[in-house]
Protein backbone atom coordinates (compact mmCIF):
# COMPACT_ATOMS: atom_id res chain seq x y z
CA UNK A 1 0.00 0.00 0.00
CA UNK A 2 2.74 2.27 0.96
CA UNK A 3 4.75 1.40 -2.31
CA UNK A 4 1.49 2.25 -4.12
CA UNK A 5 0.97 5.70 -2.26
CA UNK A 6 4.65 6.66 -2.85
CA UNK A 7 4.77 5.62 -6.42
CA UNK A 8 1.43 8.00 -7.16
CA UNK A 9 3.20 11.09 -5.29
CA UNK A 10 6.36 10.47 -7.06
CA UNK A 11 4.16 10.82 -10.32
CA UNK A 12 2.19 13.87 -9.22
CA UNK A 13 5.29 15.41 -8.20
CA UNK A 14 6.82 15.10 -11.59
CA UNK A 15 3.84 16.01 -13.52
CA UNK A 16 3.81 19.40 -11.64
CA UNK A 17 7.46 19.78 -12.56
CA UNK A 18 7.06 19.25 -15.77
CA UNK A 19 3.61 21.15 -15.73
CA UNK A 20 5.79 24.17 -14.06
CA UNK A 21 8.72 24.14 -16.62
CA UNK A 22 6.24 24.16 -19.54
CA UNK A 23 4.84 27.35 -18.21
CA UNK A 24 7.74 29.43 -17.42
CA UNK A 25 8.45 29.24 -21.03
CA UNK A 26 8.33 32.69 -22.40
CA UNK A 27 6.04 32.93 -25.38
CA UNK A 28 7.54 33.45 -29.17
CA UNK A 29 6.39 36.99 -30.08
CA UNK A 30 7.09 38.47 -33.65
CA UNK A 31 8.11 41.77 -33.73
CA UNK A 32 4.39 43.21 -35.02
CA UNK A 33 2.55 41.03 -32.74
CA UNK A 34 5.19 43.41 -30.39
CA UNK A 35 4.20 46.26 -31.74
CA UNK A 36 0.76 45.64 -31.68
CA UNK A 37 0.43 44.59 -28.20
CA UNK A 38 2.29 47.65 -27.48
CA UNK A 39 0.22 50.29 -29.41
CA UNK A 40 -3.19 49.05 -28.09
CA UNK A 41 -1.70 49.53 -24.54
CA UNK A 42 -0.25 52.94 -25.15
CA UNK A 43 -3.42 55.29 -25.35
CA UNK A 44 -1.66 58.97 -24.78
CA UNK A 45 -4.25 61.51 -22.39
CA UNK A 46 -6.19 63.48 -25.10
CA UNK A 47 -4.90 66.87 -24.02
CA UNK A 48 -1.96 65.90 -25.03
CA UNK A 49 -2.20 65.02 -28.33
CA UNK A 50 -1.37 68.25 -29.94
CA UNK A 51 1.82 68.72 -27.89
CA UNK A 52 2.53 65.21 -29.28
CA UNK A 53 1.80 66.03 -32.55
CA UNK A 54 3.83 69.22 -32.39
CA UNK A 55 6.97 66.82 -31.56
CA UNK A 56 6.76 64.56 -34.09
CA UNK A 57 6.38 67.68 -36.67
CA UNK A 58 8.79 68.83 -35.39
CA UNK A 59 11.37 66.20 -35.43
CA UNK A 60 10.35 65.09 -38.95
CA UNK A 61 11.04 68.15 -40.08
CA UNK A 62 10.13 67.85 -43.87
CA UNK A 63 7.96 65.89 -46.40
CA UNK A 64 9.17 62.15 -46.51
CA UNK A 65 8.43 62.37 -50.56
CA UNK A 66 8.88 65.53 -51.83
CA UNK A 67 11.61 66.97 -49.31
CA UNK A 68 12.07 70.60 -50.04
CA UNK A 69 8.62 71.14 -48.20
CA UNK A 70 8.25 71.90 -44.60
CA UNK A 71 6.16 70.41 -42.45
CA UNK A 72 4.28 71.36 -39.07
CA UNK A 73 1.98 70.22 -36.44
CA UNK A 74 -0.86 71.37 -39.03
CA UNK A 75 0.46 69.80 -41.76
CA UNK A 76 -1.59 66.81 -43.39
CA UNK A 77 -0.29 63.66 -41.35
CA UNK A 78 -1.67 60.02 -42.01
CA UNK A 79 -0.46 56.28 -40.78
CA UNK A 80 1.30 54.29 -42.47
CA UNK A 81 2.17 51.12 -41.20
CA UNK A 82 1.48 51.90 -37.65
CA UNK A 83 3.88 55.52 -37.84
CA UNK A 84 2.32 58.62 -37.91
CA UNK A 85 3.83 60.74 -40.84
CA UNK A 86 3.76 64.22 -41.56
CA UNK A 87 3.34 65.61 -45.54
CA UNK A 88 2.83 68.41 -47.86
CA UNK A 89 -0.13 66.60 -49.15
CA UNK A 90 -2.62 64.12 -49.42
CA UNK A 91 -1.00 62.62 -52.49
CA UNK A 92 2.05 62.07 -50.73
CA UNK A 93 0.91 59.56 -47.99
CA UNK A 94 -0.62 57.31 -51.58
CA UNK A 95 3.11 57.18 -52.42
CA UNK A 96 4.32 56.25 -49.31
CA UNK A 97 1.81 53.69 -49.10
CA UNK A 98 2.94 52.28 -52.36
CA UNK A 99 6.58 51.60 -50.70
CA UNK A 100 6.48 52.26 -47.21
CA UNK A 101 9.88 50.84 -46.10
CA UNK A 102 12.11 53.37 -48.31
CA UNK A 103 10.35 56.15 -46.33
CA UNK A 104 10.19 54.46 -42.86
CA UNK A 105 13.37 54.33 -43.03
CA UNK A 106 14.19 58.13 -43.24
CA UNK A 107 11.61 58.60 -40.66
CA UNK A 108 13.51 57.06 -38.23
CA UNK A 109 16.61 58.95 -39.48
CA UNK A 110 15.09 61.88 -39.15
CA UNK A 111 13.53 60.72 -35.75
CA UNK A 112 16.99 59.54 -34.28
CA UNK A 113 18.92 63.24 -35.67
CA UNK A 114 16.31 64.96 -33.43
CA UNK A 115 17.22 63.35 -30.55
CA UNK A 116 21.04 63.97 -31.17
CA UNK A 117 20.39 67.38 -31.34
């Protein structure tokens, strides 16, 4: 009886080993399920949305596509793949649509200059 009793713990014991090592695996994320999970849980406080806005203007600087325009806090701004982006016009955000990488990728040159400043 004892044998019996001991054998059964023994089991339980390393079924909630094994149960506790499969569960302190971390999960596989992919860097947009990241980003995702991180822009539904960052909702900025209304009122200060303009100031926001007014940054990222600011540290853009310029139209992504046709560069030798200026761009402000009023400017026409749009998302493209989850970054907001500043232009001279509408037309602008259609092209980078159309090939969003070659002008994400000044963004965040323009973004990271900004902050060496």
């Amino acid at each position: 009886m004892m044998r019996g009793l001991s054998k059964f713990f023994g089991l339980v014991v390393a079924v909630v080993f094994v149960g506790i090592s499969l569960a302190d695996e971390p999960k596989k994320e992919s860097p947009e399920q990241r980003r995702e999970r991180l822009r539904i849980a960052v909702k900025p406080d209304a009122k200060y949305l303009d100031k926001i806005r007014a940054n990222f203007a600011k540290a853009q600087g310029h139209c992504l596509v046709m560069t030798d325009n200026e761009v402000s806090e009023k400017s026409k701004h749009g998302i493209v793949e989850g970054h907001a982006v500043f232009v001279c016009c509408p037309p602008c955000i259609k092209k980078m649509a159309a090939a969003p990488e070659k002008f994400l990728a000044k963004l965040d040159d323009l973004y990271e200059a900004s902050l060496k400043k």
